[in-house]
N, C-alpha and C. Protein backbone atom coordinates (compact mmCIF):
# COMPACT_ATOMS: atom_id res chain seq x y z
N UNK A 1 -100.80 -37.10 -5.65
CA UNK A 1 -101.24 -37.45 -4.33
C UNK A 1 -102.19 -36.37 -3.87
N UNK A 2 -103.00 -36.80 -3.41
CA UNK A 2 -104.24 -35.84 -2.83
C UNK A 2 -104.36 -35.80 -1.36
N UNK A 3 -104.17 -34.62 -0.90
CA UNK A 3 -104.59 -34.47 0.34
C UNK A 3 -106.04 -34.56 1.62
N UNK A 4 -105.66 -35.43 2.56
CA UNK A 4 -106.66 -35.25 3.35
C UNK A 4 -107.02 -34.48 4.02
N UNK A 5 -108.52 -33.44 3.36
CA UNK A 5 -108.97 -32.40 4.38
C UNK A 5 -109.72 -32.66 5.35
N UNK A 6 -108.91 -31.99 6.44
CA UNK A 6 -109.83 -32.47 8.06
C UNK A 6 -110.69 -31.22 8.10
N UNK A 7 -111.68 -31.70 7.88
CA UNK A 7 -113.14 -30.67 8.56
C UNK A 7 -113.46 -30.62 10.10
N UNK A 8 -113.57 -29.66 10.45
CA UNK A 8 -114.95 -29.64 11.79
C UNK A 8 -116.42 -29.70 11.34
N UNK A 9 -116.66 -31.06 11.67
CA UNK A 9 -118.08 -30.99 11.82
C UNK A 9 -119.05 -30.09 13.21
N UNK A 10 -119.56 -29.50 12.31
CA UNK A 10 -119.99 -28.54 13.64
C UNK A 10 -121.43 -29.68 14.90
N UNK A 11 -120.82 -29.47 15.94
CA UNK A 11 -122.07 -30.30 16.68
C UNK A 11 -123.61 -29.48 16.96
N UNK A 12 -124.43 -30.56 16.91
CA UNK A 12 -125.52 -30.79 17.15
C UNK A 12 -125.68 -29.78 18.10
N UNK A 13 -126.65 -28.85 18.17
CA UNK A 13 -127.08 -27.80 19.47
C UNK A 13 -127.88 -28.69 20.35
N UNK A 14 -127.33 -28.78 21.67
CA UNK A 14 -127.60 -29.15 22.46
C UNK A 14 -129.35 -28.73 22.83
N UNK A 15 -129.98 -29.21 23.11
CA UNK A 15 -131.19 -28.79 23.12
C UNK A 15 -131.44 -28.14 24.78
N UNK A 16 -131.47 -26.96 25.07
CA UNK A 16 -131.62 -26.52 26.65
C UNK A 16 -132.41 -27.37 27.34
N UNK A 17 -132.23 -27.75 28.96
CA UNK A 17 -132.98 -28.39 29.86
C UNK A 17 -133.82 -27.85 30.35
N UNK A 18 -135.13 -27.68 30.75
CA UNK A 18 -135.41 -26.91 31.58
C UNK A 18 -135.16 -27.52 32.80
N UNK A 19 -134.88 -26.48 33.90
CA UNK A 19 -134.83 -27.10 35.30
C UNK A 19 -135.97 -27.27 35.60
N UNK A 20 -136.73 -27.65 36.21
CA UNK A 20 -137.53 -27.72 37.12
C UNK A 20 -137.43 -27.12 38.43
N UNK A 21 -137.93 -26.34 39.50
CA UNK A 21 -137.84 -25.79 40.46
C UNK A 21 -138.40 -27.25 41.11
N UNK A 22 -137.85 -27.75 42.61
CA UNK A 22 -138.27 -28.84 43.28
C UNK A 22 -138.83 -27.64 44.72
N UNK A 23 -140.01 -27.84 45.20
CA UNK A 23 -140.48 -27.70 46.28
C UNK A 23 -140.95 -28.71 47.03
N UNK A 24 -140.80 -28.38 48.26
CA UNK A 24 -141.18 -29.04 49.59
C UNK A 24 -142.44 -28.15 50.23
N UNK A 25 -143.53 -29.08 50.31
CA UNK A 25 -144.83 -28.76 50.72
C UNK A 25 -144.74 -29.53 51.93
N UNK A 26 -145.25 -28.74 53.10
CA UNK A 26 -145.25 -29.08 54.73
C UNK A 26 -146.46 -28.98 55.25
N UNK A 27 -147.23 -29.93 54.90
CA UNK A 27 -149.08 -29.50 56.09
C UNK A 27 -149.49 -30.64 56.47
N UNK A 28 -150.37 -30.47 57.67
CA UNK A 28 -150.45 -31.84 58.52
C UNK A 28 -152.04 -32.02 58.17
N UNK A 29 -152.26 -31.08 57.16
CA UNK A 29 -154.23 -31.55 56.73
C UNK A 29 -153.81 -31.89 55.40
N UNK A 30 -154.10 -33.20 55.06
CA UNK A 30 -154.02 -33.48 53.58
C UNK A 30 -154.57 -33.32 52.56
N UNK A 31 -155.59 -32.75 53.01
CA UNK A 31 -156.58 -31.54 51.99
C UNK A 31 -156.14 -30.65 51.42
N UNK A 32 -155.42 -29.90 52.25
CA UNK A 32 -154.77 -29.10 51.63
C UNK A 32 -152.96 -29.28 51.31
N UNK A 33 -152.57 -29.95 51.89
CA UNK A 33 -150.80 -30.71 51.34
C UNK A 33 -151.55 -31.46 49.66
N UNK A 34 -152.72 -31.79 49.35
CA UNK A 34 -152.60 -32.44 48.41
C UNK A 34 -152.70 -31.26 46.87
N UNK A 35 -153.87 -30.30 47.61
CA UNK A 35 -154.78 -29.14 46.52
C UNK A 35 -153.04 -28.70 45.73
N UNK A 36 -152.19 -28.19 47.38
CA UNK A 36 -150.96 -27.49 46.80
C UNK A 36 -149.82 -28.39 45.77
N UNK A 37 -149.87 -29.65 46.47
CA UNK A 37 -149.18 -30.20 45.63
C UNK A 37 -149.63 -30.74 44.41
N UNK A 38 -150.58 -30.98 44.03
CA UNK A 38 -151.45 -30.77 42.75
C UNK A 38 -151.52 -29.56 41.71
N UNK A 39 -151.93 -28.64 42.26
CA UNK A 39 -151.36 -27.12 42.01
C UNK A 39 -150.29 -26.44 41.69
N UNK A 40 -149.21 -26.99 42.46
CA UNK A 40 -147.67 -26.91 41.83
C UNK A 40 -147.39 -28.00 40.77
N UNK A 41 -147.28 -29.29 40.86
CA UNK A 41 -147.13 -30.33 40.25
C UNK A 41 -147.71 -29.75 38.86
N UNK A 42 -148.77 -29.53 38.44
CA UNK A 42 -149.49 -28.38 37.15
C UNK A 42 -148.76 -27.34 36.98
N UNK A 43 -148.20 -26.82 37.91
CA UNK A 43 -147.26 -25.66 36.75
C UNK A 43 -145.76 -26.13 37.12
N UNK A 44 -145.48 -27.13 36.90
CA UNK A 44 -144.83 -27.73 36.12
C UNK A 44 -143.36 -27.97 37.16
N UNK A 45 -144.04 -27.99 38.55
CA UNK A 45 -142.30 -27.98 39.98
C UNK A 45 -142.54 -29.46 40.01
N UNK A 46 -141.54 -29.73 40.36
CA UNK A 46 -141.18 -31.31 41.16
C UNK A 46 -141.62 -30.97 42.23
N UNK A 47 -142.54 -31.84 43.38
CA UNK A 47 -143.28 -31.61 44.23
C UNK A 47 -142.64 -32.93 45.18
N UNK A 48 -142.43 -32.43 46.64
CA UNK A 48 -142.24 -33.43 47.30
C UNK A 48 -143.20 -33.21 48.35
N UNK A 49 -144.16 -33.90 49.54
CA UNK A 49 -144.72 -33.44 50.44
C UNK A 49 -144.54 -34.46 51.70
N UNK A 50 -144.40 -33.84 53.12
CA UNK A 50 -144.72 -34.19 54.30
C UNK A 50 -145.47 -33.61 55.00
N UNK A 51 -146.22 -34.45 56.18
CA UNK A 51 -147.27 -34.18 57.07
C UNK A 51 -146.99 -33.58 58.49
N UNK A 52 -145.38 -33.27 58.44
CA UNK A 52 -145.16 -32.71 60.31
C UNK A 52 -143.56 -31.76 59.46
N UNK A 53 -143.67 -31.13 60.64
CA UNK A 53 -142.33 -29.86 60.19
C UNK A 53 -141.00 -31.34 60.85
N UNK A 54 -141.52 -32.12 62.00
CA UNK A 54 -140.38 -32.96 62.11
C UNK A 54 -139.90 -33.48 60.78
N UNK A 55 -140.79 -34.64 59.90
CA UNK A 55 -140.59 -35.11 58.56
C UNK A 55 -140.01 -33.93 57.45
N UNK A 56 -140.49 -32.49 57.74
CA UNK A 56 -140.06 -31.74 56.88
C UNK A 56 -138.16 -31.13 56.99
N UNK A 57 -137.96 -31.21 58.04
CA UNK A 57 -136.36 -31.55 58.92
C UNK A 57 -135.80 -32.79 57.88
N UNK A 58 -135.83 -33.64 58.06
CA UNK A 58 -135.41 -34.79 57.48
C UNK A 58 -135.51 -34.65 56.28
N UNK A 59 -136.25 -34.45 55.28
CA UNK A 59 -136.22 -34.35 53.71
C UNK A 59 -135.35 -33.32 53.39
N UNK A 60 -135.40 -32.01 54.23
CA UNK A 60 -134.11 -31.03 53.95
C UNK A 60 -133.24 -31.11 54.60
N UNK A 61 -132.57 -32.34 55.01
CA UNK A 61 -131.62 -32.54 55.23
C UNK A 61 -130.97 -33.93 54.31
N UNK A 62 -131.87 -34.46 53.67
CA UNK A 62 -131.31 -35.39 52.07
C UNK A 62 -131.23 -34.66 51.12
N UNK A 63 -132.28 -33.69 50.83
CA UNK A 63 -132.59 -32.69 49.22
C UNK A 63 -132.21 -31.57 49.53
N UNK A 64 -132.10 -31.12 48.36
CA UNK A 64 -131.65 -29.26 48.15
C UNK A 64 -132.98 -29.25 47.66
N UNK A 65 -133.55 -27.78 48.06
CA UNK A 65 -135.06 -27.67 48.07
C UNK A 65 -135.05 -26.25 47.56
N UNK A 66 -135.62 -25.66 46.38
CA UNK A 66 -135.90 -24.45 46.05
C UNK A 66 -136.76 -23.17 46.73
N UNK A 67 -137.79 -23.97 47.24
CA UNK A 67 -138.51 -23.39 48.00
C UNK A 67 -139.42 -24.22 48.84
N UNK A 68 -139.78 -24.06 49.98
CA UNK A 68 -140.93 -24.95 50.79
C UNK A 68 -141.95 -23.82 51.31
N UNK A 69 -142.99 -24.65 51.20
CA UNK A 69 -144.34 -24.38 51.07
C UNK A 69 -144.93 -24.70 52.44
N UNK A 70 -144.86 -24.17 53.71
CA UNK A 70 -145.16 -24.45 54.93
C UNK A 70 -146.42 -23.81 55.93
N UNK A 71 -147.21 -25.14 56.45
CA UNK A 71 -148.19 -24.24 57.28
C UNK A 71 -147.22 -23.72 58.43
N UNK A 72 -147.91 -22.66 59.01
CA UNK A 72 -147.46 -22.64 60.10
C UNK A 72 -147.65 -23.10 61.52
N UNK A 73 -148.33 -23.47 61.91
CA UNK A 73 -149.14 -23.97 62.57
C UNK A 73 -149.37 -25.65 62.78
N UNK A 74 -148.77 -26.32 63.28
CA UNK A 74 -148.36 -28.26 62.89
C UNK A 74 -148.32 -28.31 64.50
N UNK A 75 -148.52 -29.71 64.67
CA UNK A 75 -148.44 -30.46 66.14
C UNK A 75 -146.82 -30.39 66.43
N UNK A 76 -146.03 -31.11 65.85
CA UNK A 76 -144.40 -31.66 65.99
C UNK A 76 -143.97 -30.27 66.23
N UNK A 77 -143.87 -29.91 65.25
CA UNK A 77 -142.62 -28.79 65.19
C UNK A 77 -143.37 -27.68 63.82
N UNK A 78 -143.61 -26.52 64.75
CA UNK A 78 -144.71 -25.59 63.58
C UNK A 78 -143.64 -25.13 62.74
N UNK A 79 -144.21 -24.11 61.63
CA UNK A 79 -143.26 -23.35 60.78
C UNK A 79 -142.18 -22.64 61.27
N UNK A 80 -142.30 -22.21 62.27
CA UNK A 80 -141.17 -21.07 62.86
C UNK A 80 -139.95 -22.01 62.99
N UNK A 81 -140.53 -23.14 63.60
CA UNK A 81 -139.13 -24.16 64.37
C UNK A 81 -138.64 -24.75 62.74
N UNK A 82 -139.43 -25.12 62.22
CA UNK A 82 -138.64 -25.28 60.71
C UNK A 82 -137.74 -24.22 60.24
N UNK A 83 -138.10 -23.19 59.83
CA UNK A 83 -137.82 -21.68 59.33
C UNK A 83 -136.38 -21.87 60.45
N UNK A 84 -136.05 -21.52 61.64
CA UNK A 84 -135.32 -21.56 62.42
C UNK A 84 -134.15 -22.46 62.09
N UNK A 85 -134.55 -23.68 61.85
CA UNK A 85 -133.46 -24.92 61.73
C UNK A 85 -132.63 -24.73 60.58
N UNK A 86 -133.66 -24.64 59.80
CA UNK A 86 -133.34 -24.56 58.04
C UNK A 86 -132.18 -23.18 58.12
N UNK A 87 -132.22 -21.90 58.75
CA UNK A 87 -131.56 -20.65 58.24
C UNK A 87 -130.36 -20.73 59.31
N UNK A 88 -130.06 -21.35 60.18
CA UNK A 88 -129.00 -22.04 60.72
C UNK A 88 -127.96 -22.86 60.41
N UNK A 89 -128.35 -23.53 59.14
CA UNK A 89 -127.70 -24.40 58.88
C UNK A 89 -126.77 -23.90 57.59
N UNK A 90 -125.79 -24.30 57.04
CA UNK A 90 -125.35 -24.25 56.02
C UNK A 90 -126.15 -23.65 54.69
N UNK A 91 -125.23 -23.03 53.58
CA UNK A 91 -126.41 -22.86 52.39
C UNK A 91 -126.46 -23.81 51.36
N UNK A 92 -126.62 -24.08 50.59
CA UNK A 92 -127.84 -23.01 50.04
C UNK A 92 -129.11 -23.28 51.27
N UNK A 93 -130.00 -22.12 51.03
CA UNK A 93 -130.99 -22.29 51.73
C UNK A 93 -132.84 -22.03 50.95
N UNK A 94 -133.53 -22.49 50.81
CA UNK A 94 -134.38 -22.86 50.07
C UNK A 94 -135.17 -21.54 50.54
N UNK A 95 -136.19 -20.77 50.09
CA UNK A 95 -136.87 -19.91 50.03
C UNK A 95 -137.99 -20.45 50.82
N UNK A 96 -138.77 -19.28 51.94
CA UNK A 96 -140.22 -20.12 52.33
C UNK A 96 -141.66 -19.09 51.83
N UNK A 97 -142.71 -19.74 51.91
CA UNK A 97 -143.89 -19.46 51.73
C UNK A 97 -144.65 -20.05 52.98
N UNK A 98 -144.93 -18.98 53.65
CA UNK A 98 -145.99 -19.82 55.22
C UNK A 98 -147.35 -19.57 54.59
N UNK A 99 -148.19 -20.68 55.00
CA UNK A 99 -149.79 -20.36 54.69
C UNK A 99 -150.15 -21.13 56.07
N UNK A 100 -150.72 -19.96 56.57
CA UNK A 100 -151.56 -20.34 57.46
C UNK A 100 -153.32 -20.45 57.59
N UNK A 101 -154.27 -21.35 58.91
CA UNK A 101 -155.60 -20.75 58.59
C UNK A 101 -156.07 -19.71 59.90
N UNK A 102 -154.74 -18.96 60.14
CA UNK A 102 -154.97 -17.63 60.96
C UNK A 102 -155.71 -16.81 60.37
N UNK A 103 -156.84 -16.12 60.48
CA UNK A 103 -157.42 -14.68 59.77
C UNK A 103 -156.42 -13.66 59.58
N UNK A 104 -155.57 -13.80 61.25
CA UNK A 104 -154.94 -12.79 61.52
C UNK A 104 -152.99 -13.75 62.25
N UNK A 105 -152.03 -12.90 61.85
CA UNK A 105 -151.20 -13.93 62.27
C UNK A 105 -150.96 -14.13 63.61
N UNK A 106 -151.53 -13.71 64.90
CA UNK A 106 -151.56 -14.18 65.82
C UNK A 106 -150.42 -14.61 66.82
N UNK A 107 -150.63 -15.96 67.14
CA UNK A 107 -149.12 -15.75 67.85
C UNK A 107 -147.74 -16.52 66.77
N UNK A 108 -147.87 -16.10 65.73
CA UNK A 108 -146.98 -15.83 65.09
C UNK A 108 -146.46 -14.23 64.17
N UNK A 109 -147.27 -13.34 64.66
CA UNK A 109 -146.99 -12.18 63.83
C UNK A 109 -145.49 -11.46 64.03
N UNK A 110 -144.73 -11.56 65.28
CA UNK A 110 -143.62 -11.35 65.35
C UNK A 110 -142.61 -11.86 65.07
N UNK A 111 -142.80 -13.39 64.59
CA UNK A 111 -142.26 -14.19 63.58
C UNK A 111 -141.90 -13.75 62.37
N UNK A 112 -143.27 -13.97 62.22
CA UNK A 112 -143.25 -13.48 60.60
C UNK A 112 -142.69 -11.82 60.39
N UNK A 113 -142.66 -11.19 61.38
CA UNK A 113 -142.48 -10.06 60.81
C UNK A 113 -140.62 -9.32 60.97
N UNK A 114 -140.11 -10.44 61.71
CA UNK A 114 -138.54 -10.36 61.70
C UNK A 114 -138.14 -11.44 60.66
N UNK A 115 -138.91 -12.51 60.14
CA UNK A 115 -138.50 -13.02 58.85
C UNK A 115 -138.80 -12.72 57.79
N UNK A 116 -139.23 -11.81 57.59
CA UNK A 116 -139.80 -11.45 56.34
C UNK A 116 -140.12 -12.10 55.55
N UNK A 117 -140.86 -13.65 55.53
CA UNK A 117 -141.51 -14.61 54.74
C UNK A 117 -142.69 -14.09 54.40
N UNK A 118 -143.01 -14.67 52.97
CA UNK A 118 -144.46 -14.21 52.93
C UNK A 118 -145.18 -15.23 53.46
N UNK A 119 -146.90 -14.53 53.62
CA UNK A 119 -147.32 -15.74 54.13
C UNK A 119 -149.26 -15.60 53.60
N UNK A 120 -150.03 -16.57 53.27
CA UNK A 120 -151.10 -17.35 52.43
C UNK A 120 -152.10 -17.50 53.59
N UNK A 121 -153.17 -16.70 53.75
CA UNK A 121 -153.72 -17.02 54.41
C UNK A 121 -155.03 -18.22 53.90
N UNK A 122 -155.51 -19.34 54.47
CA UNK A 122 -156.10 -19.89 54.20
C UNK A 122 -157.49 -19.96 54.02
N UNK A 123 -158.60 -19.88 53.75
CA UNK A 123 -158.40 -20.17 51.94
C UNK A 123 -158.21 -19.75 50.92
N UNK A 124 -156.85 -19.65 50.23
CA UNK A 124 -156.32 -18.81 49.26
C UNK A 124 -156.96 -19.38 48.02
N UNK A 125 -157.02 -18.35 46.84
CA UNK A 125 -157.40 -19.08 45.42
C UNK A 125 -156.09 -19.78 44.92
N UNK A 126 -156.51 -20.39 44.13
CA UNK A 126 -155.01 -21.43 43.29
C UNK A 126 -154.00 -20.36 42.64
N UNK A 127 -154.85 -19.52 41.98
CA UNK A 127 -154.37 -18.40 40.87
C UNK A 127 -153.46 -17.23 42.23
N UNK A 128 -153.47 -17.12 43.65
CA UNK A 128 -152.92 -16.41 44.12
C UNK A 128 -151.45 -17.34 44.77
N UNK A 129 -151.85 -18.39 44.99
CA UNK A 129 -150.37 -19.35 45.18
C UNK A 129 -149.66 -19.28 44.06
N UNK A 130 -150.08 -19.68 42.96
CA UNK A 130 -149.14 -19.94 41.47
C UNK A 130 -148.41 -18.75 41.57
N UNK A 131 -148.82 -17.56 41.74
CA UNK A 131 -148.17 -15.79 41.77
C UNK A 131 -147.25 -15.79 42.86
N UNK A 132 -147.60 -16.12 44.05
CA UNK A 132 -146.29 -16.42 45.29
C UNK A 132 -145.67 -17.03 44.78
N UNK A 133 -145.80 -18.25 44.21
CA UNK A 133 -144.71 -18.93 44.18
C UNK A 133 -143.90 -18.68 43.07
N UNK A 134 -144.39 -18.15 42.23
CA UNK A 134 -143.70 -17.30 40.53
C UNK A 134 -142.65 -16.31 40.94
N UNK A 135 -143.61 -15.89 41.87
CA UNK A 135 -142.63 -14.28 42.10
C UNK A 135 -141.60 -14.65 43.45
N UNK A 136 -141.84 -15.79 44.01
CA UNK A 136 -140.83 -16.33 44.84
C UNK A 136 -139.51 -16.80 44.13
N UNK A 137 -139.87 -17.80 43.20
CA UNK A 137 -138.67 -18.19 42.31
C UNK A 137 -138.06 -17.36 41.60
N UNK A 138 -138.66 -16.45 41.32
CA UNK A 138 -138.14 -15.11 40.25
C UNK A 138 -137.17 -14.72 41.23
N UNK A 139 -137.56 -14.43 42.15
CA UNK A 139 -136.74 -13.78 43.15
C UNK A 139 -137.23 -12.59 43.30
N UNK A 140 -138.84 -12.10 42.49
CA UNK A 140 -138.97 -10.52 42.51
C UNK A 140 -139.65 -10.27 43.98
């Protein structure tokens, strides 16, 4: 009589996922909500975009959002009142990037400068967003 040897077949290596980082892009000129989301969408984020910080409320409050990409400056509800809502609420909390087309930040500089967000002044090159937003996700 011969015995049955039970082997382990060793499994298949799972092949790693990459995540994707998902951002939320917030600008009420679609010129530029499109350049960025084009621009991200190419290096390789899931891109979601709205045209008012109100609409941008509502999407982060369905999605978990890695980082959002916000003017500051909107009719509804500007970046600050976003920034505000969003770090109030429960976590996780998504990372921001303000780009504004201030020269200078104006009447937001005391904003920005107790949140310590970075912030894009407008018109930035492509090659200096891709680096914010690299070194945003990095976390460096």
């Amino acid at each position: 009589m011969t015995g049955i040897g039970l082997t382990r077949r060793a499994r298949p290596a799972m092949p790693m996922q990459r995540v994707m980082p998902r951002i939320l892009v917030v600008d009420d000129d679609p010129g530029i909500r499109e350049l960025v989301e084009l621009t991200l969408e190419g290096s390789g984020h899931l891109i979601d975009s709205v045209d008012s910080g109100r609409a941008a409320l509502e999407r982060l409050a369905e999605h978990a959002y890695d980082l959002v990409v916000c003017d500051l400056h909107m009719p509804d509800r500007d970046g600050p009142a976003v920034y505000r809502a969003i770090t109030r609420r429960s976590l996780p909390r998504p990372a921001f990037l303000f780009i504004t087309g201030y020269a200078e930040a104006g009447p937001y500089e005391k904003f920005l400068r107790a949140a310590e967000v970075p912030v894009l002044v407008k018109p930035f090159a492509i090659s200096v967003l891709r680096g914010s937003v690299r070194r945003i996700l990095s976390g460096a």
